[in-house]
C-alpha atoms as a PDB file:
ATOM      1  CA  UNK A   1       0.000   0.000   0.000  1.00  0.00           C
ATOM      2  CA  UNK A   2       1.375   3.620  -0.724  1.00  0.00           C
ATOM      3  CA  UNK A   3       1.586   5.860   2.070  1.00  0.00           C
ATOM      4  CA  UNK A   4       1.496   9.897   1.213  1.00  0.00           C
ATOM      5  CA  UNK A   5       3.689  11.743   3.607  1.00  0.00           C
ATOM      6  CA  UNK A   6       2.914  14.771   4.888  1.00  0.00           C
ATOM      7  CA  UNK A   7       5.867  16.956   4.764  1.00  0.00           C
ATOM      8  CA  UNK A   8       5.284  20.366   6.875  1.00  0.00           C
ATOM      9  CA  UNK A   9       6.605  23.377   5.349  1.00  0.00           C
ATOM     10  CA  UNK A  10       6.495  26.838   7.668  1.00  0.00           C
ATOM     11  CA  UNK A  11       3.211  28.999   6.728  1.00  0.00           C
ATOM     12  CA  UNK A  12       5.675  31.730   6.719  1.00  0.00           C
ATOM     13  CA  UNK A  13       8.080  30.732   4.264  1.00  0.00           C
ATOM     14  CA  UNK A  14       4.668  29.580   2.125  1.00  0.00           C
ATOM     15  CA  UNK A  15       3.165  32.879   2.295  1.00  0.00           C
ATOM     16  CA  UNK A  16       6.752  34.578   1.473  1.00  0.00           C
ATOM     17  CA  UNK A  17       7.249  33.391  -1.544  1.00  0.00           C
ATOM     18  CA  UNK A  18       3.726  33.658  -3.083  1.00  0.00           C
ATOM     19  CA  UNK A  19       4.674  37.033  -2.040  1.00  0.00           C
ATOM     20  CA  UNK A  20       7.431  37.643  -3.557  1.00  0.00           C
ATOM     21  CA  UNK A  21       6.664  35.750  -6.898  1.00  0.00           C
ATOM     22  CA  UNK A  22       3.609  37.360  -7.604  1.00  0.00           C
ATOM     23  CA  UNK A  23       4.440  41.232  -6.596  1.00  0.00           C
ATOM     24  CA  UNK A  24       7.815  42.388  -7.545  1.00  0.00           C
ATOM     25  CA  UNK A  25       6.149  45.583  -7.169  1.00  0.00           C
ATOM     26  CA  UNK A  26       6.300  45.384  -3.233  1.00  0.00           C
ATOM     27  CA  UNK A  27       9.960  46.142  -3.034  1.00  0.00           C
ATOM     28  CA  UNK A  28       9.125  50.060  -5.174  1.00  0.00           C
ATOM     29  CA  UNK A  29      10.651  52.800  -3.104  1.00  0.00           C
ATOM     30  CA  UNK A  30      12.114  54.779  -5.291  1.00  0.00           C
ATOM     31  CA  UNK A  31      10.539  57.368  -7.635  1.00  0.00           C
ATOM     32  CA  UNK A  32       8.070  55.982 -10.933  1.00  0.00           C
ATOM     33  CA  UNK A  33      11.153  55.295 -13.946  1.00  0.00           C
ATOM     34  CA  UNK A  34       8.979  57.586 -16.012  1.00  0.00           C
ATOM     35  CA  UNK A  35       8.634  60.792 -14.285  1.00  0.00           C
ATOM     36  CA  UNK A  36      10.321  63.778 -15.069  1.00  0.00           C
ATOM     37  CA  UNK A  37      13.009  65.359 -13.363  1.00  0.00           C
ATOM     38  CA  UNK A  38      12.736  68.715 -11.399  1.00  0.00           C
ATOM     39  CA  UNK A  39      12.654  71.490 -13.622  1.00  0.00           C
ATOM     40  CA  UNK A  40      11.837  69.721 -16.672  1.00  0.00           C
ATOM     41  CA  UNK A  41       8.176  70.203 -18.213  1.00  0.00           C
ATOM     42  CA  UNK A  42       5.945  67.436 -18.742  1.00  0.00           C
ATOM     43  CA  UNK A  43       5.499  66.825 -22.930  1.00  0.00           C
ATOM     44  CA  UNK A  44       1.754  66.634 -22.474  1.00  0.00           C
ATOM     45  CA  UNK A  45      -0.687  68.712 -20.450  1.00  0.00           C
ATOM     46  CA  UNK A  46      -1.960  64.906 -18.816  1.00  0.00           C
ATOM     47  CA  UNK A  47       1.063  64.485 -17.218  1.00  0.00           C
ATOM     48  CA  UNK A  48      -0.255  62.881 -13.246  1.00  0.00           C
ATOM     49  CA  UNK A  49       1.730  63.283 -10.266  1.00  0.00           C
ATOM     50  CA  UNK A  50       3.001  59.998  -8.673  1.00  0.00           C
ATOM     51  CA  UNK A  51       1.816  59.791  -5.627  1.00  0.00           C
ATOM     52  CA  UNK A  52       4.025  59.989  -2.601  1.00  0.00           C
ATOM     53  CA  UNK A  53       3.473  58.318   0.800  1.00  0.00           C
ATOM     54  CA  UNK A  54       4.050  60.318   3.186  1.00  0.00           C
ATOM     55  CA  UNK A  55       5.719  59.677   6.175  1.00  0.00           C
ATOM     56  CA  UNK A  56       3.538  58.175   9.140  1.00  0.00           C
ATOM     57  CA  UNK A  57       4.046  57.223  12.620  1.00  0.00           C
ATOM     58  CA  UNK A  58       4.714  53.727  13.589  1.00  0.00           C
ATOM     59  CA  UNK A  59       1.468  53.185  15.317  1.00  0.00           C
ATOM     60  CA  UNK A  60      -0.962  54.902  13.310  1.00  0.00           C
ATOM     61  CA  UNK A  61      -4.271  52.640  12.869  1.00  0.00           C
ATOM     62  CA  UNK A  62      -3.165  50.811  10.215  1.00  0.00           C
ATOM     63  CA  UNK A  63      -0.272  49.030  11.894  1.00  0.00           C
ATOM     64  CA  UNK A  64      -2.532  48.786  15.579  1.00  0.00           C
ATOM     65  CA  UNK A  65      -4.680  46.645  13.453  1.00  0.00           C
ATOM     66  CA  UNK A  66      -2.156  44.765  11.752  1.00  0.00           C
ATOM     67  CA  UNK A  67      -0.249  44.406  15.286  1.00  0.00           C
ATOM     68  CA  UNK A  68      -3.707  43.357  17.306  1.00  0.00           C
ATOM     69  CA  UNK A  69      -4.762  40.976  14.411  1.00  0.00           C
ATOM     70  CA  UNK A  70      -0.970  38.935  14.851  1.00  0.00           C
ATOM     71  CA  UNK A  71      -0.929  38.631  18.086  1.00  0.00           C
ATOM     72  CA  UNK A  72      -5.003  37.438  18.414  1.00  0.00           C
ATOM     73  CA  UNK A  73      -3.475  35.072  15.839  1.00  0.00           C
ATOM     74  CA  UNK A  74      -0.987  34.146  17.776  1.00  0.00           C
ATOM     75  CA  UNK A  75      -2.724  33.619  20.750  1.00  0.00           C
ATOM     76  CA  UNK A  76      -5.113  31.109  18.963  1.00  0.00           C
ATOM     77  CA  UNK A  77      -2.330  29.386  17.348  1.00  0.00           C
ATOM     78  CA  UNK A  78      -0.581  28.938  20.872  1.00  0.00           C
ATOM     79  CA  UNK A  79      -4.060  27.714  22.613  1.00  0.00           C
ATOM     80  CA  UNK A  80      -4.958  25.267  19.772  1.00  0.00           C
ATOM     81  CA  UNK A  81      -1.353  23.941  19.346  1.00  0.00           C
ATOM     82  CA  UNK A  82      -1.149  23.563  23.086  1.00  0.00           C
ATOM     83  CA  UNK A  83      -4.553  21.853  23.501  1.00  0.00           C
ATOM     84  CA  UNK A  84      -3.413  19.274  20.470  1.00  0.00           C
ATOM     85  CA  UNK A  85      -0.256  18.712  22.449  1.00  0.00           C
ATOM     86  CA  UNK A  86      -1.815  18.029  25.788  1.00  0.00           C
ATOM     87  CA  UNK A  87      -4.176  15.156  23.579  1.00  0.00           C
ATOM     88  CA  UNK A  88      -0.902  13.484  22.229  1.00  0.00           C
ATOM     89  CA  UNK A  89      -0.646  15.314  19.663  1.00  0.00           C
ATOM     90  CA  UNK A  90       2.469  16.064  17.837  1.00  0.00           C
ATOM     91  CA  UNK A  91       4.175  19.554  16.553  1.00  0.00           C
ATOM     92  CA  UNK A  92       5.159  19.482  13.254  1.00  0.00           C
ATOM     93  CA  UNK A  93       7.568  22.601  13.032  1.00  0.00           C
ATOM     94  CA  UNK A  94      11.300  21.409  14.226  1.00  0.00           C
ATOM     95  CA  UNK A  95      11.754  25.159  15.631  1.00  0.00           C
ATOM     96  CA  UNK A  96       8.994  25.172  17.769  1.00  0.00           C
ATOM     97  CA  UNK A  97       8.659  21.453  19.072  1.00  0.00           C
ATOM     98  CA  UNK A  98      12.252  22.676  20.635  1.00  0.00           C
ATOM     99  CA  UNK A  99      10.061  25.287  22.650  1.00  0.00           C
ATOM    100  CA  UNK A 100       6.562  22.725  23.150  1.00  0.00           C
ATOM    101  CA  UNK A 101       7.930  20.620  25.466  1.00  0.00           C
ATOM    102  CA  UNK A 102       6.299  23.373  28.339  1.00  0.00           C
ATOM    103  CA  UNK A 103       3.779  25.705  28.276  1.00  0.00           C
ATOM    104  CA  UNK A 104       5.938  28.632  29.032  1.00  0.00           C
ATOM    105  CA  UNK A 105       8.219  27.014  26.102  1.00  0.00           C
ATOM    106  CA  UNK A 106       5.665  27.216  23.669  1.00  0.00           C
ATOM    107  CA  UNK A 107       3.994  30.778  25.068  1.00  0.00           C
ATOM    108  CA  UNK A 108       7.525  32.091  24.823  1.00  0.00           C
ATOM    109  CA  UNK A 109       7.602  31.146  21.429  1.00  0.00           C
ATOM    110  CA  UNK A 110       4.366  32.677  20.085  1.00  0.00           C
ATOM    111  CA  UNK A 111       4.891  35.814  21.995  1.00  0.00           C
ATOM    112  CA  UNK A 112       8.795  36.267  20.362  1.00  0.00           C
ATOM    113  CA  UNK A 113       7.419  35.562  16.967  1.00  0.00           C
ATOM    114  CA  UNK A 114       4.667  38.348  17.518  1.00  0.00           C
ATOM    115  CA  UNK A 115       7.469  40.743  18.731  1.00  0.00           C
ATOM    116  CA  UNK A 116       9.921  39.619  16.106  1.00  0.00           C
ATOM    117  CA  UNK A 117       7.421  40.751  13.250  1.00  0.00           C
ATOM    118  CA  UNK A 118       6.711  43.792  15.342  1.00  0.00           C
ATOM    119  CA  UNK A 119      10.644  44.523  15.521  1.00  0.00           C
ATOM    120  CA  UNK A 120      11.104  43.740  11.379  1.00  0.00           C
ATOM    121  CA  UNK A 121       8.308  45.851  10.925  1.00  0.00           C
ATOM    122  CA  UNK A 122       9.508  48.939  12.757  1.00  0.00           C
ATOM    123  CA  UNK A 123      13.058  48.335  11.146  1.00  0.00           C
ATOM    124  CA  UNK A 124      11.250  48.690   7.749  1.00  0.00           C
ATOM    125  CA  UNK A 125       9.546  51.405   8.824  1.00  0.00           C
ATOM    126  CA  UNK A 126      12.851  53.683  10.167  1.00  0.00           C
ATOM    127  CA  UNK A 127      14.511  52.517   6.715  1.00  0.00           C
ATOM    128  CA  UNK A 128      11.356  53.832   4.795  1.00  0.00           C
ATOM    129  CA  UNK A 129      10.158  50.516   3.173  1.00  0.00           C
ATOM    130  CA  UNK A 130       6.345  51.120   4.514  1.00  0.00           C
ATOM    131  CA  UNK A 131       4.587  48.818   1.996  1.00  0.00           C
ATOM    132  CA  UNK A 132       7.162  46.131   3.347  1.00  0.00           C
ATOM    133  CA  UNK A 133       6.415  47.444   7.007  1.00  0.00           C
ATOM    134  CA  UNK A 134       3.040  46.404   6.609  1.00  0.00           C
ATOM    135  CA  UNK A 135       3.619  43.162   4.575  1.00  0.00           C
ATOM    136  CA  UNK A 136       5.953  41.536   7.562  1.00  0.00           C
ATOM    137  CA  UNK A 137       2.536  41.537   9.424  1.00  0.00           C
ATOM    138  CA  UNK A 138       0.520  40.025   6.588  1.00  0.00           C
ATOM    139  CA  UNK A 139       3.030  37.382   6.044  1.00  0.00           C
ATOM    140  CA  UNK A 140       2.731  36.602   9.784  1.00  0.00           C
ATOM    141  CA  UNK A 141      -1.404  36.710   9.737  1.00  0.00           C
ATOM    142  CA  UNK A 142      -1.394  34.357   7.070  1.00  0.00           C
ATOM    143  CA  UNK A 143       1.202  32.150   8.409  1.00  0.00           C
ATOM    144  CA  UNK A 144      -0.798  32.147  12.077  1.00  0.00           C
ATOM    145  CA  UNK A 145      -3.891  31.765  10.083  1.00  0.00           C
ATOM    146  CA  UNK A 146      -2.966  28.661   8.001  1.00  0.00           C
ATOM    147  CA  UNK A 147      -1.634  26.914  11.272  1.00  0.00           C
ATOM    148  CA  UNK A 148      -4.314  27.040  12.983  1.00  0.00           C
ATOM    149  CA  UNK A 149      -6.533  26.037  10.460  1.00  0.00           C
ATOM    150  CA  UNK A 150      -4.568  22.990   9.898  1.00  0.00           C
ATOM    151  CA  UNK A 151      -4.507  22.611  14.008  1.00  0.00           C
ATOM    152  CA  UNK A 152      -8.206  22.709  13.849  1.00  0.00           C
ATOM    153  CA  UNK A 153      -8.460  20.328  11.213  1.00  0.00           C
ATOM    154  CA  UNK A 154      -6.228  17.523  12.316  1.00  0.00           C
ATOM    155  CA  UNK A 155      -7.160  17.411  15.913  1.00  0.00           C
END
């Protein structure tokens, strides 16, 4: 009989590289190739503006959103994995079945990947890559949000 094995791949690293290999246009900062340079008039009266983000502070409503949606995330993904470990279960992810073995293992591990994202984020942020500020929590929503769907489902 053939047996299918499951192989476990991080939600993050998943939800990465659909990222990257469907948006190159993610990692824009600099000004639109086309636009004219200071001084210089526009050859047609239609010429539009780019549009320029401007600058933002680190917790303005968009990112407390982001931030409050990881962490709920992450607190569901600790309380599911840890109920699937108390029934026998068993953690797939090598990196975090280091930190299962104890509540406080595993807690301490949800809680530093929700303040790792927060810390990537804010480094984007002081560098001025804000559509990559934000995308560090999406990546980490999905992620959360794939493993505990699969927690939920294989219980």
């Amino acid at each position: 009989m053939l047996r299918a094995h499951i192989v476990k791949v991080h939600p993050t690293l998943v939800a990465f590289l659909l990222l990257l290999g469907g948006h190159t246009t993610l990692f824009a900062q600099g000004p639109v190739p086309d636009a004219p340079q200071p001084g210089v008039q526009p050859a047609s009266a239609t010429f539009v503006e780019p549009r320029i983000e401007e600058p933002h502070k680190f917790f303005d409503k968009w990112n407390v959103a982001l931030f409050t949606a990881t962490g709920a995330l992450a607190a569901t993904d600790f309380a599911v994995t840890r109920a699937n470990l108390q029934s026998n279960g068993k953690e797939l992810n090598p990196v975090v079945r280091i930190f299962g073995r104890s509540t406080t293992g595993l807690a301490l591990n949800f809680a530093g990947e929700t303040a790792g994202s927060m810390g990537l984020s804010y480094f984007f942020h002081k560098t001025g890559h804000h559509k990559l500020e934000r995308a560090v929590s999406g990546f980490n929503i999905g992620a959360s949000a794939v493993a505990v769907g699969y927690s939920l489902a294989h219980r």
